[in-house]
Structure formats: structure tokens, C-alpha cells
C-alpha atoms as a PDB file:
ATOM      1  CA  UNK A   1     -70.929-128.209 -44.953  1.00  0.00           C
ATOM      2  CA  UNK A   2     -72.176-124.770 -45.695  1.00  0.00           C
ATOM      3  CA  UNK A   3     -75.927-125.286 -43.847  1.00  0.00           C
ATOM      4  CA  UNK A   4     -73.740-126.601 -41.119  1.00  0.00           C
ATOM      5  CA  UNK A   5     -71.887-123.390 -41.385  1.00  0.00           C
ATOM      6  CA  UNK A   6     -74.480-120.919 -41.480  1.00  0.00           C
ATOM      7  CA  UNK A   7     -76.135-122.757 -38.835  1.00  0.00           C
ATOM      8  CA  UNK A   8     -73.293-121.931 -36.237  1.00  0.00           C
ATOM      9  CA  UNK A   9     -72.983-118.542 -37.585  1.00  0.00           C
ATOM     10  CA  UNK A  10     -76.630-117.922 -36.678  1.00  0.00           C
ATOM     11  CA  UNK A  11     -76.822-119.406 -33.342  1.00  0.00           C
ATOM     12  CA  UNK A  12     -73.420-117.184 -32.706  1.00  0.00           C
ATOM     13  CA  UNK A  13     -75.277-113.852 -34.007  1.00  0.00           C
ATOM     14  CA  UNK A  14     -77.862-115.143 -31.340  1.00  0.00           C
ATOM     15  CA  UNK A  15     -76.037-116.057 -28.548  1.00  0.00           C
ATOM     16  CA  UNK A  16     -74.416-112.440 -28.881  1.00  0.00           C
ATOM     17  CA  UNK A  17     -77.142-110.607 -29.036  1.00  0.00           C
ATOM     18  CA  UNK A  18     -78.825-112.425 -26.236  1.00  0.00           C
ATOM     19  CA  UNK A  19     -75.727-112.060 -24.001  1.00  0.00           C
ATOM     20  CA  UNK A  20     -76.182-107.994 -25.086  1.00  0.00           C
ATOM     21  CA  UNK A  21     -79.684-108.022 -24.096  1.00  0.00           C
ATOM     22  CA  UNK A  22     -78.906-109.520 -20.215  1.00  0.00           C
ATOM     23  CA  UNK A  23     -75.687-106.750 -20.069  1.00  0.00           C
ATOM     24  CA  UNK A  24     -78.205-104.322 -21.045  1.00  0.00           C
ATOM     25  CA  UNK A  25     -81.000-105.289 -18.561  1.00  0.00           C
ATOM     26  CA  UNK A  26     -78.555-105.386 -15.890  1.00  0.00           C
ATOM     27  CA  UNK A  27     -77.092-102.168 -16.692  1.00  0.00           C
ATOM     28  CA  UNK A  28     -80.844-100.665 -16.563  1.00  0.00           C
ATOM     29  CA  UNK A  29     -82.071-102.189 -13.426  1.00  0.00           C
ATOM     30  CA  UNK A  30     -78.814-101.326 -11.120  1.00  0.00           C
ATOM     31  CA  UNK A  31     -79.457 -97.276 -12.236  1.00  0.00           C
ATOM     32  CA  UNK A  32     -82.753 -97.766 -11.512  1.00  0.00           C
ATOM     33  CA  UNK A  33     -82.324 -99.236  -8.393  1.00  0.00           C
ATOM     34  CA  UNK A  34     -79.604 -96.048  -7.666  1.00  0.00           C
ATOM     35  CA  UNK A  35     -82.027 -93.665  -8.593  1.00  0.00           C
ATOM     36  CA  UNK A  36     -83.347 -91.916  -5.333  1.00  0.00           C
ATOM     37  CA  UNK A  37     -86.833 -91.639  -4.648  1.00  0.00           C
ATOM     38  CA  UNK A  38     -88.145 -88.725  -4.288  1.00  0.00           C
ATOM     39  CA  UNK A  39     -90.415 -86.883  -1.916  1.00  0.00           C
ATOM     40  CA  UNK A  40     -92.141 -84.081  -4.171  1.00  0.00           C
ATOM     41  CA  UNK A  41     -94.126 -81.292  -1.941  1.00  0.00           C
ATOM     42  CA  UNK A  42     -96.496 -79.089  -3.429  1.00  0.00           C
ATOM     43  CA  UNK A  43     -96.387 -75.186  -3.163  1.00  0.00           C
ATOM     44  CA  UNK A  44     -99.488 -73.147  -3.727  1.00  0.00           C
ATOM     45  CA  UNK A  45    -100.627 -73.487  -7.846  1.00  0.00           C
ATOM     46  CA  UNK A  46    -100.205 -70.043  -9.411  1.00  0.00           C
ATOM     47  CA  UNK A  47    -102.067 -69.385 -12.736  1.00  0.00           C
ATOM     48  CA  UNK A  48     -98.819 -70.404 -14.694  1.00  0.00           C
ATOM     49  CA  UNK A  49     -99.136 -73.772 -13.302  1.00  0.00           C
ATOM     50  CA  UNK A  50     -97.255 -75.803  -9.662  1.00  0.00           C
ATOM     51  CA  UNK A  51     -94.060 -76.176  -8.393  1.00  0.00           C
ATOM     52  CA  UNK A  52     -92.837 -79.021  -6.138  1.00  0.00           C
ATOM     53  CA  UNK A  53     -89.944 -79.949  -4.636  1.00  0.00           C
ATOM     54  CA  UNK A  54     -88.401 -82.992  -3.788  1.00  0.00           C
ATOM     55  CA  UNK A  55     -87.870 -83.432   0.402  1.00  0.00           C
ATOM     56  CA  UNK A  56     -85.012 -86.119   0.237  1.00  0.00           C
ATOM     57  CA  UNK A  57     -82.918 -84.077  -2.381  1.00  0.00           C
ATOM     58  CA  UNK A  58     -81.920 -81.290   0.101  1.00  0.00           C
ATOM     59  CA  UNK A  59     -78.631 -80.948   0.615  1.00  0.00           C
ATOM     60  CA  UNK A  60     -76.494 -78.061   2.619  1.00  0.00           C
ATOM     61  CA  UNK A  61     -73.922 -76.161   0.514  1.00  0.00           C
ATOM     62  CA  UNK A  62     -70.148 -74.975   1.503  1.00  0.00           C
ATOM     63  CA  UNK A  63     -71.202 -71.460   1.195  1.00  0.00           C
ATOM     64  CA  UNK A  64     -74.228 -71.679   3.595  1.00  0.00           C
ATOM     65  CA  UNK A  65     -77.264 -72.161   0.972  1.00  0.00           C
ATOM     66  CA  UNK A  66     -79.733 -75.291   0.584  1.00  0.00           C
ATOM     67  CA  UNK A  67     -79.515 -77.244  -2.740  1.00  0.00           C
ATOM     68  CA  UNK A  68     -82.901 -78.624  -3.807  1.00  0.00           C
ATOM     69  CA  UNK A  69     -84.693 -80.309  -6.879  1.00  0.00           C
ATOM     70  CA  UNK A  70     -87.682 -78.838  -7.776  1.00  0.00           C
ATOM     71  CA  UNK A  71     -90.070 -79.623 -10.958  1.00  0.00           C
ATOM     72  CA  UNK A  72     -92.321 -77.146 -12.731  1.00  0.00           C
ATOM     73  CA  UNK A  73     -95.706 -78.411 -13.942  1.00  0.00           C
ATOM     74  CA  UNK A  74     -97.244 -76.225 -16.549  1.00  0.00           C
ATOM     75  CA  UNK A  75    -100.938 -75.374 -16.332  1.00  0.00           C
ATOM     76  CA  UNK A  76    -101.058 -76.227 -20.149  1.00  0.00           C
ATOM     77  CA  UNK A  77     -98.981 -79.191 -21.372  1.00  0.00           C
ATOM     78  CA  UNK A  78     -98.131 -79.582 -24.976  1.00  0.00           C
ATOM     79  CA  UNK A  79     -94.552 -80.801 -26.586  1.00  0.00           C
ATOM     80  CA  UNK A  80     -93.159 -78.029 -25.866  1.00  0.00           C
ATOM     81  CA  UNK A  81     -94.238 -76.947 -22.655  1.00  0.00           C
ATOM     82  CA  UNK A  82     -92.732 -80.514 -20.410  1.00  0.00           C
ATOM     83  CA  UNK A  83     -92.323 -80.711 -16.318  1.00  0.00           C
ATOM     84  CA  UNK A  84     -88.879 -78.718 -16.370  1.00  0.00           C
ATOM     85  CA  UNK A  85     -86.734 -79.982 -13.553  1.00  0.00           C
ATOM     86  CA  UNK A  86     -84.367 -77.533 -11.724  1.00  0.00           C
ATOM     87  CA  UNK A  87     -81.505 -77.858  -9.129  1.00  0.00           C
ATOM     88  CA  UNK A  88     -81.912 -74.692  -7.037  1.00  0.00           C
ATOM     89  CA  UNK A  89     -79.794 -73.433  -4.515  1.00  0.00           C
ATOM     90  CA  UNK A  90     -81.164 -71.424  -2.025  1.00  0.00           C
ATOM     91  CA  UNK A  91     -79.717 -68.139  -0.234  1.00  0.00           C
ATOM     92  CA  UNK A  92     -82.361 -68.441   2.686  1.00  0.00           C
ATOM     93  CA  UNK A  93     -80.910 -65.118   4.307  1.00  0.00           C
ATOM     94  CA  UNK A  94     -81.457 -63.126   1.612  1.00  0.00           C
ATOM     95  CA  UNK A  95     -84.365 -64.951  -0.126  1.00  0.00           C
ATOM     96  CA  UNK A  96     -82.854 -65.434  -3.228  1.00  0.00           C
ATOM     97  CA  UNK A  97     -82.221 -68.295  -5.702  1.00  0.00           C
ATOM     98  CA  UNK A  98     -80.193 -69.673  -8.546  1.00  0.00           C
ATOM     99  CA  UNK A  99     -80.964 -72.493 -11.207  1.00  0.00           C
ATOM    100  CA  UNK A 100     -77.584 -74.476 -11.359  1.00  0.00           C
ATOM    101  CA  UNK A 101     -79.188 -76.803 -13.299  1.00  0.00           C
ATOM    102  CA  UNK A 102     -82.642 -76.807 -15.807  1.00  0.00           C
ATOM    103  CA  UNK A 103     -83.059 -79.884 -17.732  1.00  0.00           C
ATOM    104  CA  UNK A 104     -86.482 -82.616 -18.911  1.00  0.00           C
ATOM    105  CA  UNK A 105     -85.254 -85.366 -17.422  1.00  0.00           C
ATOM    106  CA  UNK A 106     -82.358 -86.235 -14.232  1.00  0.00           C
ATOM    107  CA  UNK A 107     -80.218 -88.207 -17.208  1.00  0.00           C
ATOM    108  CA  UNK A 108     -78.896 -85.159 -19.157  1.00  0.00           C
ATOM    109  CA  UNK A 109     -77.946 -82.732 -16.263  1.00  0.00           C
ATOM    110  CA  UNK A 110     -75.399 -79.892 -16.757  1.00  0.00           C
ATOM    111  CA  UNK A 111     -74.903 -78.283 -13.830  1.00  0.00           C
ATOM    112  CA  UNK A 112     -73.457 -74.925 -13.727  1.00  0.00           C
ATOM    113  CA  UNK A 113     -72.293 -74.138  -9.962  1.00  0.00           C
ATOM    114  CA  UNK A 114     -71.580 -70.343 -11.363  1.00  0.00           C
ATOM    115  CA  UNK A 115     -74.952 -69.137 -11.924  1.00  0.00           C
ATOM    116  CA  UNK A 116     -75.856 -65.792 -10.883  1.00  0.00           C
ATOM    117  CA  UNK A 117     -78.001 -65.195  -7.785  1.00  0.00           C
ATOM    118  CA  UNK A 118     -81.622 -63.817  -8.575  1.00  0.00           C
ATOM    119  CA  UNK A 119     -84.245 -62.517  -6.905  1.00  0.00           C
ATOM    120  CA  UNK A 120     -87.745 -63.982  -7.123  1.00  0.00           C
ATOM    121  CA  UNK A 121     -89.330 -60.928  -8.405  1.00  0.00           C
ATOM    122  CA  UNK A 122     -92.633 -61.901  -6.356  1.00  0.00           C
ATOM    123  CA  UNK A 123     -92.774 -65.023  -8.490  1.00  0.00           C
ATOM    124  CA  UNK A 124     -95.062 -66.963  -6.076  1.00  0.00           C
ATOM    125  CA  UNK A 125     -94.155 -70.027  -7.169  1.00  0.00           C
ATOM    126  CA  UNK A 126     -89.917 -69.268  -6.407  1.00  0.00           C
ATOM    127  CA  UNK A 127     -91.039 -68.000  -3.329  1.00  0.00           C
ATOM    128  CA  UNK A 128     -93.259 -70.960  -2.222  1.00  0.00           C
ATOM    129  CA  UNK A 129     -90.041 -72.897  -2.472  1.00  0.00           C
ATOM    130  CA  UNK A 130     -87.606 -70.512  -0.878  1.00  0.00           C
ATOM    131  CA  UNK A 131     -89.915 -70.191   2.129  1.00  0.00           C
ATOM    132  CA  UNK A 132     -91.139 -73.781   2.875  1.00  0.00           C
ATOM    133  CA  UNK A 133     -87.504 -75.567   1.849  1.00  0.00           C
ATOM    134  CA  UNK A 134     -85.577 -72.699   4.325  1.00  0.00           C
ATOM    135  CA  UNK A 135     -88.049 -73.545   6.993  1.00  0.00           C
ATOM    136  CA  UNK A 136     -88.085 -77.482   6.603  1.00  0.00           C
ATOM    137  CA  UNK A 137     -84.067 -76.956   6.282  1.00  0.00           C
ATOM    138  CA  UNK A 138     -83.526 -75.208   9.739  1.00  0.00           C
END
């Protein structure tokens, strides 16, 4: 009576943690399959490192600017120093930017729609990006 017992315990313990595994899976492969692809394009290297952004993420804002994904890709990699992702809008009047979101990965966004508006500051890697996503844009 007791083996018997265990015995349906056990293939209960299994059977949950198999059905788990398949919700899991499935949960994995339809945000993968979500996910948009992306269409990174290069800007000149600087000595600091590149700067791409992605062609299918542009979007138009209410207020006029461009929104746009872009990835920095340190000339030295270490733990520390990661591809940094950024959601930029662009003010392609006035040539300037601002990071509304910075994060490692596209999971753990925060965006923060009331960052200031900066100027590149003849950062040629900001304004590699300003100029070719304006001009692919219009």
C-alpha cells in the first residue's frame, strides 16, 4: 500500500513538472516569435567603439521627432563594458537627441518619455545616427 502510494505521488510530481516544462516552452517560443527582427545599420566606428541602429524600429512621434533603437558596441568589451541598447528620439530640425530608454537587454526596458533634449556635443557617433536615421526617415 505505501510503494503503491509513493508510486502515484511520484508520477504526479512528474506529470506536473512536465506539464510546467511544455507551459514554459510555449510561453518562450510565442515571445520569441513576437520579438521583431531587426535591421541594425552601421555608422562610422569612432575610437570609443560603433553605433548601429535598427531600420525596422523607426517610428514617428506626436511631437514631430523619429523614435529609434540603437546599440552601442564598445571598442573594449569586458563585464562591465556590454552592447548598451538605447531608444532615441530624434529632433531632426534641430539635431538633437534624447535617451528615453538605456538598458542590456530589450526585456528590462524603462522608458522615460520625459528625458531632457541634448545636444550631441560633436559626439560622432550621436551624430552618425541623427543624420542617416533623419535622412532614411524623410
Amino acid at each position: 500500500m505505501v510503494h503503491s502510494k509513493n508510486k502515484v505521488n511520484s508520477i504526479f510530481i512528474n506529470s506536473i513538472g512536465l506539464v510546467l516544462s511544455i507551459i514554459v516552452s510555449i510561453f518562450i517560443s510565442i515571445k520569441q516569435s513576437n520579438a521583431m527582427p531587426h535591421e541594425w545599420v552601421g555608422v562610422p566606428k569612432s575610437e570609443y567603439g560603433e553605433q548601429l541602429w535598427d531600420r525596422q524600429s523607426i517610428k514617428r512621434n506626436e511631437d514631430g521627432s523619429v523614435r529609434v533603437l540603437s546599440k552601442f558596441i564598445p571598442k573594449t568589451k569586458s563585464e562591465i563594458t556590454k552592447d548598451i541598447l538605447y531608444t532615441m528620439d530624434i529632433n531632426c530640425f534641430e539635431k538633437s537627441f534624447r535617451d528615453v530608454d538605456v538598458s542590456i537587454d530589450e526585456v528590462h526596458s524603462n522608458f522615460n518619455d520625459l528625458a531632457d533634449w541634448q545636444d550631441p556635443n560633436g559626439d560622432k557617433l550621436i551624430l552618425g545616427v541623427i543624420g542617416q536615421v533623419c535622412r532614411f526617415d524623410n
